[in-house]
Protein backbone atom coordinates (compact mmCIF):
# COMPACT_ATOMS: atom_id res chain seq x y z
CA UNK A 1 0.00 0.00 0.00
CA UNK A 2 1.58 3.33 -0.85
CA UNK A 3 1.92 6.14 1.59
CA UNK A 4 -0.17 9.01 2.66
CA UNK A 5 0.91 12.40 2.81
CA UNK A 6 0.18 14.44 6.06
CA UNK A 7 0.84 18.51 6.45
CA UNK A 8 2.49 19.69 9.52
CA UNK A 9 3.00 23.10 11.15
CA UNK A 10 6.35 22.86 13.25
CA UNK A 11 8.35 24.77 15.19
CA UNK A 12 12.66 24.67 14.27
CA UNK A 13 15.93 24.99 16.55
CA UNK A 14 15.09 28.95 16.00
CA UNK A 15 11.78 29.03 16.71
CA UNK A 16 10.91 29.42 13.14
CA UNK A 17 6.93 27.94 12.32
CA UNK A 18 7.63 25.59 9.30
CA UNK A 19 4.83 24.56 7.12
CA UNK A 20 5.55 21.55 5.20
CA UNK A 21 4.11 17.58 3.65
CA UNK A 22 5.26 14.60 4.36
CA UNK A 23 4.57 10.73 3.56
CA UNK A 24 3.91 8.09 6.15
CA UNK A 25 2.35 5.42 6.70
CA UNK A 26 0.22 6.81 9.80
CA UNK A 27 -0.60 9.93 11.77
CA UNK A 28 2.19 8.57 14.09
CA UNK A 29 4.48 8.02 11.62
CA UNK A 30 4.19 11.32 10.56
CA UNK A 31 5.08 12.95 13.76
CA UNK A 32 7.94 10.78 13.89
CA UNK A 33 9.36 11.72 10.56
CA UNK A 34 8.95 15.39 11.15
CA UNK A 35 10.76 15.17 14.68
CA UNK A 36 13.31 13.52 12.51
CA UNK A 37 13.96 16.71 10.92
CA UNK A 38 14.73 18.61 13.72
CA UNK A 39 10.83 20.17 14.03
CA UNK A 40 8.91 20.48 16.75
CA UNK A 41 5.34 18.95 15.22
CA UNK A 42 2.58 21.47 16.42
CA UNK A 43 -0.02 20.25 13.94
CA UNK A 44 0.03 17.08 11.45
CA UNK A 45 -3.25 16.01 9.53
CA UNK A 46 -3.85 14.14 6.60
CA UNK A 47 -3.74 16.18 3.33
CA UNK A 48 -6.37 16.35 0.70
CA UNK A 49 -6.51 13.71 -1.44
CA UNK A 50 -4.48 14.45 -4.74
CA UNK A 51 -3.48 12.81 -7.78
CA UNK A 52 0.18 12.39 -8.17
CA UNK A 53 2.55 13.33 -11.02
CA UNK A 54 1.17 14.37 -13.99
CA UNK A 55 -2.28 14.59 -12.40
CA UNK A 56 -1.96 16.83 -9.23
CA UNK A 57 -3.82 19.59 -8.13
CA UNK A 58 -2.56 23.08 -9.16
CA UNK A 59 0.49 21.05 -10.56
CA UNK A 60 3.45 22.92 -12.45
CA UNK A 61 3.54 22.13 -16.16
CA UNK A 62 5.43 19.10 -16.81
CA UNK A 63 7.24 21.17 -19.63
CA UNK A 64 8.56 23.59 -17.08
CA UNK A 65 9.33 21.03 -14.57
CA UNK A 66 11.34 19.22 -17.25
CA UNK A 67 13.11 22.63 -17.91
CA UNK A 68 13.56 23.28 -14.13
CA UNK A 69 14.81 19.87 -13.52
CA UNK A 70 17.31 20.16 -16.54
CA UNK A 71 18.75 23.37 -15.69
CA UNK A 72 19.38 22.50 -11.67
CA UNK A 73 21.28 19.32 -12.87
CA UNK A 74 23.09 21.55 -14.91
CA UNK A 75 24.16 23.63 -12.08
CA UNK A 76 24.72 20.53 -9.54
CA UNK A 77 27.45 19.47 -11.99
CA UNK A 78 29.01 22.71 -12.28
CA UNK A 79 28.55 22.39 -8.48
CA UNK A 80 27.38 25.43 -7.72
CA UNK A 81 25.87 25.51 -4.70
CA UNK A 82 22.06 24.53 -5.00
CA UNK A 83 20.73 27.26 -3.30
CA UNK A 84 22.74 29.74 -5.63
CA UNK A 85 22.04 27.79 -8.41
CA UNK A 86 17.96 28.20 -7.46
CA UNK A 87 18.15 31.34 -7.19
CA UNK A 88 19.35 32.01 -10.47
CA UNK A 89 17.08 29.81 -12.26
CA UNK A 90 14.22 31.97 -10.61
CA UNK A 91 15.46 34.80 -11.89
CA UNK A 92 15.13 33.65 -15.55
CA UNK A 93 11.61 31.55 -15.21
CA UNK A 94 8.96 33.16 -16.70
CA UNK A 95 6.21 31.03 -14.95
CA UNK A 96 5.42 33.21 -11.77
CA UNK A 97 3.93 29.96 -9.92
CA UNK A 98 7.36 28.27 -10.63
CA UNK A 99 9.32 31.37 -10.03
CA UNK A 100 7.63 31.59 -6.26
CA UNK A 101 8.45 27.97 -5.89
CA UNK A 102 11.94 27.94 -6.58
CA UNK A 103 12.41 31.06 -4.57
CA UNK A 104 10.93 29.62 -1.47
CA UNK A 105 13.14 26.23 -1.91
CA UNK A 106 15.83 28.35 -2.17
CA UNK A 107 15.31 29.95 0.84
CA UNK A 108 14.51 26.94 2.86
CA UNK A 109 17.71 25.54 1.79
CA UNK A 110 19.91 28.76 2.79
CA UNK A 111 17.98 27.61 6.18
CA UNK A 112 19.49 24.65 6.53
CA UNK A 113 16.86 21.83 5.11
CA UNK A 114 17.73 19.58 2.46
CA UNK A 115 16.21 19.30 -1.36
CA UNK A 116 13.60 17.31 -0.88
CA UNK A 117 12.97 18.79 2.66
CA UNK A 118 12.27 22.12 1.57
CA UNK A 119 10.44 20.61 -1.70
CA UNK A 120 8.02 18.78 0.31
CA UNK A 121 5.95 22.37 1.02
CA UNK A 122 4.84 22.17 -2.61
CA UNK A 123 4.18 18.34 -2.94
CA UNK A 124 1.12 19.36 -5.04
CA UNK A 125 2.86 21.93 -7.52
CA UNK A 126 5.39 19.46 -7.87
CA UNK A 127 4.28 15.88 -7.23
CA UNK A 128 4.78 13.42 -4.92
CA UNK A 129 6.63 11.17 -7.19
CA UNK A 130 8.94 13.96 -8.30
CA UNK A 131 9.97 15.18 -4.65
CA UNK A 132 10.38 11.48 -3.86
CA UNK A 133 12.93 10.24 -6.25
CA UNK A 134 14.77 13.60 -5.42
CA UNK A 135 14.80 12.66 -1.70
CA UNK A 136 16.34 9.16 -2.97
CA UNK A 137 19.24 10.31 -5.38
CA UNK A 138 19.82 12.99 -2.45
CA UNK A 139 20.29 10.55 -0.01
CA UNK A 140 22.79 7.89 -3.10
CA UNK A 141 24.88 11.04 -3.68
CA UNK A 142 23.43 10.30 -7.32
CA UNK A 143 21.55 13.74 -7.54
CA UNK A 144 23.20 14.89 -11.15
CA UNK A 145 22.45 11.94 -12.86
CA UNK A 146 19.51 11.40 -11.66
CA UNK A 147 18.13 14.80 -12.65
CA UNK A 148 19.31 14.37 -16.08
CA UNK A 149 17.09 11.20 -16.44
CA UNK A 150 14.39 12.69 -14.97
CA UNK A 151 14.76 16.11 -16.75
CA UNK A 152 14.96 13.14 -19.88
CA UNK A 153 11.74 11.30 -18.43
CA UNK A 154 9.71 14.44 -18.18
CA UNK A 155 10.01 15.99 -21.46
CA UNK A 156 9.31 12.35 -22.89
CA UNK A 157 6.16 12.56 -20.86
CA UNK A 158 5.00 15.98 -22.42
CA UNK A 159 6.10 15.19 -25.97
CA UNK A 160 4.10 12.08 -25.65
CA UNK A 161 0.75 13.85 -24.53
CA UNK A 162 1.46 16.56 -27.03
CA UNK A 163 1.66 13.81 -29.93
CA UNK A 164 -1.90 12.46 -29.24
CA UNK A 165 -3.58 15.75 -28.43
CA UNK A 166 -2.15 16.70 -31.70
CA UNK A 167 -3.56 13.94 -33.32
CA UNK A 168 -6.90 14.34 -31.30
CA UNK A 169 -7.65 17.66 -32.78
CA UNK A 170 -8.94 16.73 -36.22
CA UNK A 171 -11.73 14.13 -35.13
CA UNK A 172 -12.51 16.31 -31.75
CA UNK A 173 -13.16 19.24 -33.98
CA UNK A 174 -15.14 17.00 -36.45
CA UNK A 175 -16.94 15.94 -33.99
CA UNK A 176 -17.73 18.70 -32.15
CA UNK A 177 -19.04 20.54 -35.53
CA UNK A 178 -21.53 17.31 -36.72
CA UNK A 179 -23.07 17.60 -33.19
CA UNK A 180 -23.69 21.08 -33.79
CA UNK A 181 -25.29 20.87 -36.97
CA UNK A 182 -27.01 17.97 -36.28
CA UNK A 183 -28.60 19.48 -33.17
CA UNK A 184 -29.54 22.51 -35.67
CA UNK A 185 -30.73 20.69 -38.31
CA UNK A 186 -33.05 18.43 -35.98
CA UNK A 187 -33.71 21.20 -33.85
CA UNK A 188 -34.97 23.85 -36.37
CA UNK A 189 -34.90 22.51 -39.84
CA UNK A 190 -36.76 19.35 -39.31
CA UNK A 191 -40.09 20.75 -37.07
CA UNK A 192 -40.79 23.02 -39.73
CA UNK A 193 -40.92 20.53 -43.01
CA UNK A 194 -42.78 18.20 -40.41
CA UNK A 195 -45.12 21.03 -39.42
CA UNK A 196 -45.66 21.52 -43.51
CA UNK A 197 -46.18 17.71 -44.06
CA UNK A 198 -48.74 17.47 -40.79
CA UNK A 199 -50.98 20.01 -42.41
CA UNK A 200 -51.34 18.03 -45.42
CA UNK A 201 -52.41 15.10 -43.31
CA UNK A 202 -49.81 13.10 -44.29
CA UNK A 203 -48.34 10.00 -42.67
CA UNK A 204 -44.67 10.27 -41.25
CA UNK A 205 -42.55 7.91 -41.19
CA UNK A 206 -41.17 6.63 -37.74
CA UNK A 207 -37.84 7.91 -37.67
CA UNK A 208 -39.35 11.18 -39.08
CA UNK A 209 -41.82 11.44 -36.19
CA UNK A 210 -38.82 10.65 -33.76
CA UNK A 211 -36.48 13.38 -34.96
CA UNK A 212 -39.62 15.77 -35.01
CA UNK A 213 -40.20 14.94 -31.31
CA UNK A 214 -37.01 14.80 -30.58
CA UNK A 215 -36.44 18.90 -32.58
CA UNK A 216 -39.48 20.31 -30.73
CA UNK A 217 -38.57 18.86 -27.27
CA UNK A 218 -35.09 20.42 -27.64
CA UNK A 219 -36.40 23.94 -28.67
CA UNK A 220 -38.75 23.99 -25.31
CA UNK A 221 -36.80 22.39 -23.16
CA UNK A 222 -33.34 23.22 -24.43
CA UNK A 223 -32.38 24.52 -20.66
CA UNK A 224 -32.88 20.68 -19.55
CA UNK A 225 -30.47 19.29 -22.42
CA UNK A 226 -28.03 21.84 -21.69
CA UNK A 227 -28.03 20.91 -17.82
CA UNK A 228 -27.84 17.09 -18.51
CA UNK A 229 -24.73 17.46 -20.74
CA UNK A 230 -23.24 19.77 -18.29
CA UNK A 231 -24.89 17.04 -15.47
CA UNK A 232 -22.86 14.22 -17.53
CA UNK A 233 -19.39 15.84 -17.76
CA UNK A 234 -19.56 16.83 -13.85
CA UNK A 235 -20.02 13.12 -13.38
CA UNK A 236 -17.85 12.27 -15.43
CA UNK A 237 -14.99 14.63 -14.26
CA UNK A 238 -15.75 13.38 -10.24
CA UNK A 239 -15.22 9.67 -11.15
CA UNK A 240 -12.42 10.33 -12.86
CA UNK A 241 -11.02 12.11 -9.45
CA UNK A 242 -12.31 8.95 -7.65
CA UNK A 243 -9.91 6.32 -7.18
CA UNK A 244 -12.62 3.58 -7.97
CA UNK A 245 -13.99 6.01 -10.74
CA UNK A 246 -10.94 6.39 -12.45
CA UNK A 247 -10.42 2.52 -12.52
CA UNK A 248 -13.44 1.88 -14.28
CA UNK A 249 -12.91 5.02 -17.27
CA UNK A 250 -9.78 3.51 -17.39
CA UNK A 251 -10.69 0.04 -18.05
CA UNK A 252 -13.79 1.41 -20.16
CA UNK A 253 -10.77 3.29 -22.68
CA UNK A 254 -8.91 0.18 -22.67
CA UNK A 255 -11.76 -1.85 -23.88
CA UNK A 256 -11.55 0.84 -27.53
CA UNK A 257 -9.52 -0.70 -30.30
CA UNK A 258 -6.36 0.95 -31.10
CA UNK A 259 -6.88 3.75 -28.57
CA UNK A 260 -5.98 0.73 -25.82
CA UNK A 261 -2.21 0.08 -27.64
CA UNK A 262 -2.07 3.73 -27.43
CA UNK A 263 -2.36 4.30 -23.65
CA UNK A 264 -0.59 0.75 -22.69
CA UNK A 265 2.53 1.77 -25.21
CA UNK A 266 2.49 5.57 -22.64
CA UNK A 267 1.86 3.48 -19.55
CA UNK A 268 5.19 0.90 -20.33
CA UNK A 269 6.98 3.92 -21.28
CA UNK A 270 6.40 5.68 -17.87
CA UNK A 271 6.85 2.75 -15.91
CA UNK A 272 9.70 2.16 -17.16
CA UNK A 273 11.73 5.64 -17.03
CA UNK A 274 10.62 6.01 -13.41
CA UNK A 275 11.52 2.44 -12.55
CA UNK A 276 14.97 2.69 -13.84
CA UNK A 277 15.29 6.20 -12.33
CA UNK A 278 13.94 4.88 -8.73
CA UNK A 279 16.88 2.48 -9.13
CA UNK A 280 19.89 4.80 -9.99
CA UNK A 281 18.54 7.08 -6.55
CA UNK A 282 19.13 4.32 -4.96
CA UNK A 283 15.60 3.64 -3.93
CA UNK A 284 14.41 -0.20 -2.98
CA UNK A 285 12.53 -2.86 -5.03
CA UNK A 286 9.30 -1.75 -3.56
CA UNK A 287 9.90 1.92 -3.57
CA UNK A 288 10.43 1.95 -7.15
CA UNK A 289 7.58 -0.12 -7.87
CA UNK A 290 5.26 1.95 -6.07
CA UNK A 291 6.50 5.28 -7.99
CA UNK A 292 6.49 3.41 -11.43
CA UNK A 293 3.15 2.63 -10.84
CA UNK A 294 1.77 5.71 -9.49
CA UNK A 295 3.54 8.02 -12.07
CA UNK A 296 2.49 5.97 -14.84
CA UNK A 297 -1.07 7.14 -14.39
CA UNK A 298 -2.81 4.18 -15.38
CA UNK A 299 -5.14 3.31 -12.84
CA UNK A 300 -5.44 -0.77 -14.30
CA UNK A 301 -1.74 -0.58 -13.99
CA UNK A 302 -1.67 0.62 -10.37
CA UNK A 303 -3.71 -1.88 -9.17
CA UNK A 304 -1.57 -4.41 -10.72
CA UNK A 305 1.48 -2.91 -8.64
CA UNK A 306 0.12 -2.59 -5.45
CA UNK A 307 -0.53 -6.37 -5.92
CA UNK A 308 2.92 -7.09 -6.53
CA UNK A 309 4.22 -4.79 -3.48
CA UNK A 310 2.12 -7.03 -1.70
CA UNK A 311 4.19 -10.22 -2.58
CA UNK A 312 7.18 -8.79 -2.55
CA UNK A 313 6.99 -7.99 0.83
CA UNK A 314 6.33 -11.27 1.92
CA UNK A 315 9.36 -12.35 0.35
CA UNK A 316 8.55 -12.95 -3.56
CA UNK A 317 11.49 -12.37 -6.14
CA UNK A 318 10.45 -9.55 -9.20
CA UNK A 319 10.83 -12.29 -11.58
CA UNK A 320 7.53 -14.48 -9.80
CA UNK A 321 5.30 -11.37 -9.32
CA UNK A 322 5.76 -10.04 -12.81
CA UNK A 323 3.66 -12.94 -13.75
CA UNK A 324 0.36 -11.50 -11.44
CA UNK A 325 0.91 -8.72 -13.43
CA UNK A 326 -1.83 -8.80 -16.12
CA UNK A 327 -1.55 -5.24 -17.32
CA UNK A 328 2.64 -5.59 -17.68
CA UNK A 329 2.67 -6.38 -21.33
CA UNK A 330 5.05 -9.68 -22.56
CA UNK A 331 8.03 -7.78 -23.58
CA UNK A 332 8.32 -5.69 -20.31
CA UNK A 333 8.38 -8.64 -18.26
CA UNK A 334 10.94 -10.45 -20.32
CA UNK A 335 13.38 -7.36 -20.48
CA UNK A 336 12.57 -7.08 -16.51
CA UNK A 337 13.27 -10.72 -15.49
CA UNK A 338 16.27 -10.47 -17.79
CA UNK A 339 17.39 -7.17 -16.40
CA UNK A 340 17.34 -8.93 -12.45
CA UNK A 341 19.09 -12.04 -13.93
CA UNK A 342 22.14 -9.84 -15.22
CA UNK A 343 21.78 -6.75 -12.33
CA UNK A 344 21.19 -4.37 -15.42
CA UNK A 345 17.34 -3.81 -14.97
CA UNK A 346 17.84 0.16 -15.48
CA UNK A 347 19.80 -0.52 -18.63
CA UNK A 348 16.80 -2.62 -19.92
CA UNK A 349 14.31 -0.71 -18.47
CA UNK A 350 15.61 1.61 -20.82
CA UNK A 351 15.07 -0.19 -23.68
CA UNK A 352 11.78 -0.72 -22.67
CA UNK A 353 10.93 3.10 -22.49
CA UNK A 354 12.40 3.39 -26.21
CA UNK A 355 10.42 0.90 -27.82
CA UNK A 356 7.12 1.87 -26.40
CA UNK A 357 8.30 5.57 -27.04
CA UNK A 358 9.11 4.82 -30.68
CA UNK A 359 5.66 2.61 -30.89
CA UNK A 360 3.54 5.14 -29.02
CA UNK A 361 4.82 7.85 -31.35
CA UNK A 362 3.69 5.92 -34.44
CA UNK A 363 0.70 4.96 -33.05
CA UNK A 364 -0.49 8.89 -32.39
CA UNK A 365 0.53 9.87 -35.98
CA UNK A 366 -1.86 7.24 -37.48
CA UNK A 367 -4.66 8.06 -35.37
CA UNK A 368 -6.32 10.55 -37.37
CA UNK A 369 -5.65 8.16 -40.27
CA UNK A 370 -7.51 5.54 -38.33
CA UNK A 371 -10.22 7.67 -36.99
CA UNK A 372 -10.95 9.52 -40.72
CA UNK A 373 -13.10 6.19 -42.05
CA UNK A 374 -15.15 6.12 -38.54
CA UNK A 375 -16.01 9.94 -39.04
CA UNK A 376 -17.08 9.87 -42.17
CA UNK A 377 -19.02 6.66 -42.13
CA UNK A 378 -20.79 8.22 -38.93
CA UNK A 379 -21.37 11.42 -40.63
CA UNK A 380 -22.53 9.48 -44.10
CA UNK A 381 -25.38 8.12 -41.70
CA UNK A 382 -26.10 11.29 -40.24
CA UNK A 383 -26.53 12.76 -43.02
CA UNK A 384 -28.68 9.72 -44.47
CA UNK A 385 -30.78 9.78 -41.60
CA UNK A 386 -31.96 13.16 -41.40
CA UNK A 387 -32.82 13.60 -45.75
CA UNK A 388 -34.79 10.19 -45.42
CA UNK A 389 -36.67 11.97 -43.11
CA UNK A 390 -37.49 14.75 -44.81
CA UNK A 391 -37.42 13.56 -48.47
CA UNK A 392 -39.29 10.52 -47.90
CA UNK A 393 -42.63 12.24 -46.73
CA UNK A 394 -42.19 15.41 -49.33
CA UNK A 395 -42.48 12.54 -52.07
CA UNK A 396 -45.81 11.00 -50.42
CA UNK A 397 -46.40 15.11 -51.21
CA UNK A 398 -45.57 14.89 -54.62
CA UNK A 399 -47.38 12.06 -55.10
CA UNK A 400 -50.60 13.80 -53.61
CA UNK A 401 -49.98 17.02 -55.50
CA UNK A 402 -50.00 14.84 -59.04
């Protein structure tokens, strides 16, 4: 089970109030690890639930983080002292939010409190997953490389979701438009040729009575269709915020051919980057884990690791609980199992990330290519639907009139 994260209010050797997160495993916990840092705990309470990562409330961009993350492992090699180092970067970010962040961490670090320490006050701008494999490569001595690959693993990351929101446009906007001239056309253009072909006492046809029903009920009650939709994406947008909620989208998305190759190529890739970067901090087998599978963002795939924590604490080897692992796809657990049989799981785990990069790339290029035949079969039927129903009943008309 991974940790929580509690806020404290403490009091330091100057009798400074510090405001800061931390994880734990338990209120108690908690209190211990902030007495660990030299605080004297005067409140510690559970923080508000958040979504890691990529996900987290009021997050940073992941394209400044990756720039923020490149340019302090830049000055950790030159090493210049961090807090210097900070402080210049701040003076060159043009993101205020970041800017005020980096500031303050700089500060807290002219203090006295390490990285992560003075991090761990902006757990949700940052990310849990972020502050933690900081804290680890901190503690290995391993902080420069470690930044690199995760200044490498973030940009990844944002050229990834840039790739299929680029290739999401076209259809999106396709889509978006036939809605909105179907709505018109049922809403205002059919009522009135079914208005003319009820005053001729004609008989419609089914589907024409439907849309004509369907066109008048929107124009009077187009308040109550406008609420539903709205109704619907609130729903939507508070199960996906819902750990049990965003499980079942997530399995529902998986279940959609193509798009499901898609998001399994992104999860692998994640997994893997943050995997091998847990490692090379110096972080344990479960540690690792548990970030892989939080910061891949996948919630099928987080399920699947807490499973595995599970036997891996009682004393299972990586290479037996990779196959519980239904989400894991065949070649990530053969690189993995071959990675612990030679000790060079970050080197594979690397190759993992590539391939599923290279694959996911492709994959979002030919989506619009995919997607194109759907559209326009959808909007050939549309289109078919709605001039049966109004041509079919004009020639009954015709017929009438000769």
């Amino acid at each position: 089970m991974s940790a929580l994260t509690f806020d404290y209010v403490a009091i330091d050797r100057l009798g400074m109030k510090r405001r800061g997160s931390t994880p734990a495993s338990s209120l108690a916990d908690a209190c211990r690890r902030v007495a660990a840092l030299g605080l004297t705990p005067l409140t510690v309470q559970k923080a508000r639930s958040g979504l890691a990562f990529q996900f987290s409330s009021g997050r940073v961009s992941t394209r400044a983080l990756s720039q923020f993350t490149y340019q302090l492992g830049v000055m950790v090699s030159a090493r210049i002292p961090i807090s210097e180092g900070l402080l210049s970067i701040a003076q060159q970010e043009q993101d205020p939010k970041l800017k005020a962040i980096i500031t303050d961490i700089a500060k807290r670090i002219q203090s006295g409190e390490q990285i992560a320490t003075a991090m761990d006050s902006h757990r949700r701008a940052l990310g849990e997953v972020y502050i933690q494999t900081i804290r680890a490569a901190e503690r290995s001595g391993n902080l420069s490389k470690v930044l690199e690959h995760l200044s490498d693993t973030l940009e990844k990351s944002q050229e990834q979701t840039r790739q299929v929101r680029s290739a999401m446009m076209y259809p999106t906007c396709v889509i978006v438009v036939l809605v909105l001239a179907v709505l018109f056309l049922v809403g205002f253009v059919v009522p009135k040729f079914a208005g003319m072909f009820k005053s001729r006492n004609l008989d419609l046809p089914v589907f024409t009575e439907l849309l004509m029903s369907f066109g008048l009920s929107l124009q009077a009650f187009w308040w109550a269709y406008l609420l539903g939709a709205f109704g619907i994406a609130a729903g939507a947008w508070a199960m996906w915020t819902r750990p049990a909620g965003r499980l079942l989208l997530d399995a529902i998305l998986h279940r959609i051919p193509y798009i499901n190759r898609i998001l399994v190529g992104a999860g692998m890739c994640r997994f893997a980057s943050i995997f091998a970067v847990g490692l090379q901090s110096g972080l344990g087998l479960i540690e690792c884990l548990d970030l892989a599978g939080r910061s891949a963002g996948r919630p099928m795939l987080m399920r699947d690791v807490e499973r595995m924590i599970a036997q891996v604490r009682s004393g299972g080897r990586l290479a037996d609980v990779l196959s519980t692992c239904k989400y894991l796809t065949p070649f990530t657990k053969r690189m993995l199992i071959a990675g612990e049989q030679s000790a060079e799981i970050p080197r594979l785990c690397g190759v993992i990330s590539r391939h599923y990069e290279r694959e996911t790339t492709h994959l979002a290029k030919n989506l619009s290519t995919i997607i194109e035949p759907v559209l326009i079969v959808a909007i050939a039927g549309v289109v078919l639907v709605i001039a049966l129903a109004i041509f079919l009943p004009m020639w009954d008309m015709a017929k009438l009139v000769g």
